[in-house]
N, C-alpha and C. Protein backbone atom coordinates (compact mmCIF):
# COMPACT_ATOMS: atom_id res chain seq x y z
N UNK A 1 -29.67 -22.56 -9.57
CA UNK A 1 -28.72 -23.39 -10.26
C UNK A 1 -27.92 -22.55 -11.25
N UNK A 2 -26.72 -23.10 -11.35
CA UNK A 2 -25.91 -22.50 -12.59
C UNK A 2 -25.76 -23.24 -13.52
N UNK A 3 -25.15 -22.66 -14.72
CA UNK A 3 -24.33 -23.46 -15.80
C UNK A 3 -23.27 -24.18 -15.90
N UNK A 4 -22.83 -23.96 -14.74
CA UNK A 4 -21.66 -25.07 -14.22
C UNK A 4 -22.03 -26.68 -13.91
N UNK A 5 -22.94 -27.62 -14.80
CA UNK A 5 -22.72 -28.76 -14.49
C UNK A 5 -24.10 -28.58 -13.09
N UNK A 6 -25.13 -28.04 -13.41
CA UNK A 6 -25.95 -28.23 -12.27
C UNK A 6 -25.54 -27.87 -10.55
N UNK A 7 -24.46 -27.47 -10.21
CA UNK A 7 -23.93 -26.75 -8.93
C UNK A 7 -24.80 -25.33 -8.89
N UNK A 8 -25.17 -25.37 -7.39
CA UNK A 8 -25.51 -23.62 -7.40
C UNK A 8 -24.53 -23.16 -7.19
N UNK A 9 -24.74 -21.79 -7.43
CA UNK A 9 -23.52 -20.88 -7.86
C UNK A 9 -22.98 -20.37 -6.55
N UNK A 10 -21.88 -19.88 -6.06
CA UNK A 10 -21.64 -19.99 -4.69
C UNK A 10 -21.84 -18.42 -4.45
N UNK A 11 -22.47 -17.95 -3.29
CA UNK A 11 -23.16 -16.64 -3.33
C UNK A 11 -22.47 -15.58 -3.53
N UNK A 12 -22.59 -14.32 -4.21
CA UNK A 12 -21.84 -13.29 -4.63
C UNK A 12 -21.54 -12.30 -2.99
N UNK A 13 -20.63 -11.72 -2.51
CA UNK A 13 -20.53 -11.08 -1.67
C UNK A 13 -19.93 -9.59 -2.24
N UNK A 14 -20.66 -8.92 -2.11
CA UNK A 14 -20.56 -7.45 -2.50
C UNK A 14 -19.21 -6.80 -1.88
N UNK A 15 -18.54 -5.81 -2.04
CA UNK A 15 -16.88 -5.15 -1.31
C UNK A 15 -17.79 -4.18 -0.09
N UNK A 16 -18.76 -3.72 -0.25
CA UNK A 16 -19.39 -2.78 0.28
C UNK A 16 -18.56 -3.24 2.11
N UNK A 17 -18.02 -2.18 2.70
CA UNK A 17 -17.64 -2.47 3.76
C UNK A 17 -16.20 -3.13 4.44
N UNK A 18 -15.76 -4.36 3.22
CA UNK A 18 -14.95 -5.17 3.85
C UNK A 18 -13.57 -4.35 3.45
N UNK A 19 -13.63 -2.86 2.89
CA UNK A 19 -12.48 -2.42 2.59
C UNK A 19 -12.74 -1.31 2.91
N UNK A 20 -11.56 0.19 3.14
CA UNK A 20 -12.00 1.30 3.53
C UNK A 20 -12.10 2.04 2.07
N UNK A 21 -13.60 2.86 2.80
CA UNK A 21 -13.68 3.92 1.08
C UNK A 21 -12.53 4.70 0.90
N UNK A 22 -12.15 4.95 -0.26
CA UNK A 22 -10.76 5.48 -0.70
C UNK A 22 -11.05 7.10 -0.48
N UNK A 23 -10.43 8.09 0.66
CA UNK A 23 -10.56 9.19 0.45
C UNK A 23 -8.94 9.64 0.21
N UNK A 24 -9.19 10.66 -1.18
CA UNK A 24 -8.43 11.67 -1.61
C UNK A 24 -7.26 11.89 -0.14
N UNK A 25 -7.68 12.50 0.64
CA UNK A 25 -6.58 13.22 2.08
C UNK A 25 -6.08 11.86 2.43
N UNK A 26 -6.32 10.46 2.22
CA UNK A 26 -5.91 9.64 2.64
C UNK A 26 -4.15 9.28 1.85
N UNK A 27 -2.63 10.26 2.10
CA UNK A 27 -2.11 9.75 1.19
C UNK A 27 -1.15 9.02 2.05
N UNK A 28 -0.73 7.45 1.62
CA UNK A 28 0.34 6.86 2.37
C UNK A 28 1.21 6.27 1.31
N UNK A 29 2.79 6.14 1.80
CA UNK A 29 3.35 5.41 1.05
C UNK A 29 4.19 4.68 1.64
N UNK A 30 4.83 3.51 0.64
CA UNK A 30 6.05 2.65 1.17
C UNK A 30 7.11 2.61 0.37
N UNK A 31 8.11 3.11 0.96
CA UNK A 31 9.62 3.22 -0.22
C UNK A 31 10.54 1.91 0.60
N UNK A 32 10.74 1.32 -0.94
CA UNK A 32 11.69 0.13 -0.44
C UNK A 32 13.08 0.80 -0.75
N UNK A 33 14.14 -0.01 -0.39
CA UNK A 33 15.14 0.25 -0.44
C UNK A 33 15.69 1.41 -0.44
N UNK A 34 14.92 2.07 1.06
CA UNK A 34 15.01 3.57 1.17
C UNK A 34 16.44 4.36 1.69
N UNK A 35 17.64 3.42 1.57
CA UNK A 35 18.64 3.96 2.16
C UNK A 35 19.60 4.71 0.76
N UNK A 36 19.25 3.95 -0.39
CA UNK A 36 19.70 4.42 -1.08
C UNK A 36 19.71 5.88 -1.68
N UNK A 37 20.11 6.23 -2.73
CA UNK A 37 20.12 8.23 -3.18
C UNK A 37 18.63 8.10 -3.46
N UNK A 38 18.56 7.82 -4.09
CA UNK A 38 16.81 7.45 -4.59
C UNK A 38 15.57 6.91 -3.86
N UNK A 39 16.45 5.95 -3.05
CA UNK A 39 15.04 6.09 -1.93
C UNK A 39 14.76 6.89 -1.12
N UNK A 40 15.78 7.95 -0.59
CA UNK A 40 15.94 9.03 0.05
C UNK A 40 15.47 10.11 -0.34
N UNK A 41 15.53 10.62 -1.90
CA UNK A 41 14.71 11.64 -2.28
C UNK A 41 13.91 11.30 -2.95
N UNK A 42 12.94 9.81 -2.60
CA UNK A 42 11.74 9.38 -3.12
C UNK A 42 11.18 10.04 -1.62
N UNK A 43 11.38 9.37 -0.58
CA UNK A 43 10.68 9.84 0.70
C UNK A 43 10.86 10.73 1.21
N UNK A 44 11.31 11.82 0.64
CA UNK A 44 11.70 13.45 1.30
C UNK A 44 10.82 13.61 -0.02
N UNK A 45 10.46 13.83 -0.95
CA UNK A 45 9.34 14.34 -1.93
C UNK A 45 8.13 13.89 -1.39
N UNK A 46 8.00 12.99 -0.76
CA UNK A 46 6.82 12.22 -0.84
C UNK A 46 6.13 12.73 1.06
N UNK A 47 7.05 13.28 1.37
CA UNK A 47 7.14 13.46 3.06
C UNK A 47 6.67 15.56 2.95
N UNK A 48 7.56 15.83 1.65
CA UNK A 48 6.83 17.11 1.61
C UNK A 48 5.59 17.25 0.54
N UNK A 49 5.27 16.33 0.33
CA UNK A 49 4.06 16.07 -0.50
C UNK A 49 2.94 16.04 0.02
N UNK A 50 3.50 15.74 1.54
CA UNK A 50 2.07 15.52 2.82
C UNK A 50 1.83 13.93 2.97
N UNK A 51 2.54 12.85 2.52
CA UNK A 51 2.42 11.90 2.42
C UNK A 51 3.04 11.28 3.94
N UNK A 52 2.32 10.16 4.47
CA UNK A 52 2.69 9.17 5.64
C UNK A 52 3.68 8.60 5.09
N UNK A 53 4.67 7.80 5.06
CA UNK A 53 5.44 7.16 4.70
C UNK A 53 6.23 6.37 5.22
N UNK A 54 6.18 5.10 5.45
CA UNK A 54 7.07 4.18 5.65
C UNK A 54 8.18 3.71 4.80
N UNK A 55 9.41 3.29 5.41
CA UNK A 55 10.33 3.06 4.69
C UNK A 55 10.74 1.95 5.32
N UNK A 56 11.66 1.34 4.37
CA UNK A 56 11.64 -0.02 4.08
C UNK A 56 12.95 -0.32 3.57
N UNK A 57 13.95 -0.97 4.27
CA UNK A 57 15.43 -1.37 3.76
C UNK A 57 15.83 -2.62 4.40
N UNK A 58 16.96 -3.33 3.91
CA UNK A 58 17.67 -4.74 4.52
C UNK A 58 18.34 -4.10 5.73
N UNK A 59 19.19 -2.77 5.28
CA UNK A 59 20.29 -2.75 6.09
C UNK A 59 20.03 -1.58 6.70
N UNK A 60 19.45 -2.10 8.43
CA UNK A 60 18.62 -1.68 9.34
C UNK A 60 19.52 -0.63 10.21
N UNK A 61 20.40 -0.23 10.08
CA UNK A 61 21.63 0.54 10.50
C UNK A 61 21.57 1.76 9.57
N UNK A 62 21.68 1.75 8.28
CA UNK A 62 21.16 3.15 7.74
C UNK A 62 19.73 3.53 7.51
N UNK A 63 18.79 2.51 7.98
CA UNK A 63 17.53 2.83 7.93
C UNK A 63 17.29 4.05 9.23
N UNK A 64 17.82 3.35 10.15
CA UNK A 64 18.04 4.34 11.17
C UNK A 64 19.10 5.51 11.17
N UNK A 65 19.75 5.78 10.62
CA UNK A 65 20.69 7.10 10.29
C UNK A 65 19.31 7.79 9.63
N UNK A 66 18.41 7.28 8.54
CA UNK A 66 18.16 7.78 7.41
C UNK A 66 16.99 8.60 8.04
C-alpha cells in the first residue's frame, strides 16, 4: 500500500534496457533549417567532427542542392 489514499503504488519499472546505453563513438545529429548559411556550416563542422547527421529543411529543393 501507499500513501496515496490506500491505492497500491503502481510498480516501478527500472530504464535498464528499454533505451540504448549511451556510448561516447555514438555521435549523431539533426540540423534544422539546414539550407540556410548557418545550417550549412553547422553540418559541415559537425560532418568533419565525425558526426552522422541528418538535415532537416521546409524547402526540399535546396535541401537537395545542399
Amino acid at each position: 500500500m501507499s500513501s496515496s489514499g490506500g491505492r497500491p503504488s503502481a510498480p516501478r519499472r527500472g530504464m535498464e534496457g528499454s533505451l540504448r546505453r549511451y556510448e561516447p563513438d555514438m555521435k549523431s545529429a539533426m540540423v534544422t533549417c539546414a539550407t540556410n548559411a548557418l545550417g550549412l556550416a553547422t553540418t559541415r563542422m559537425l560532418l568533419l567532427s565525425g558526426f552522422r547527421v541528418v538535415m532537416q529543411d521546409a524547402n526540399v529543393e535546396a535541401l537537395n542542392d545542399a
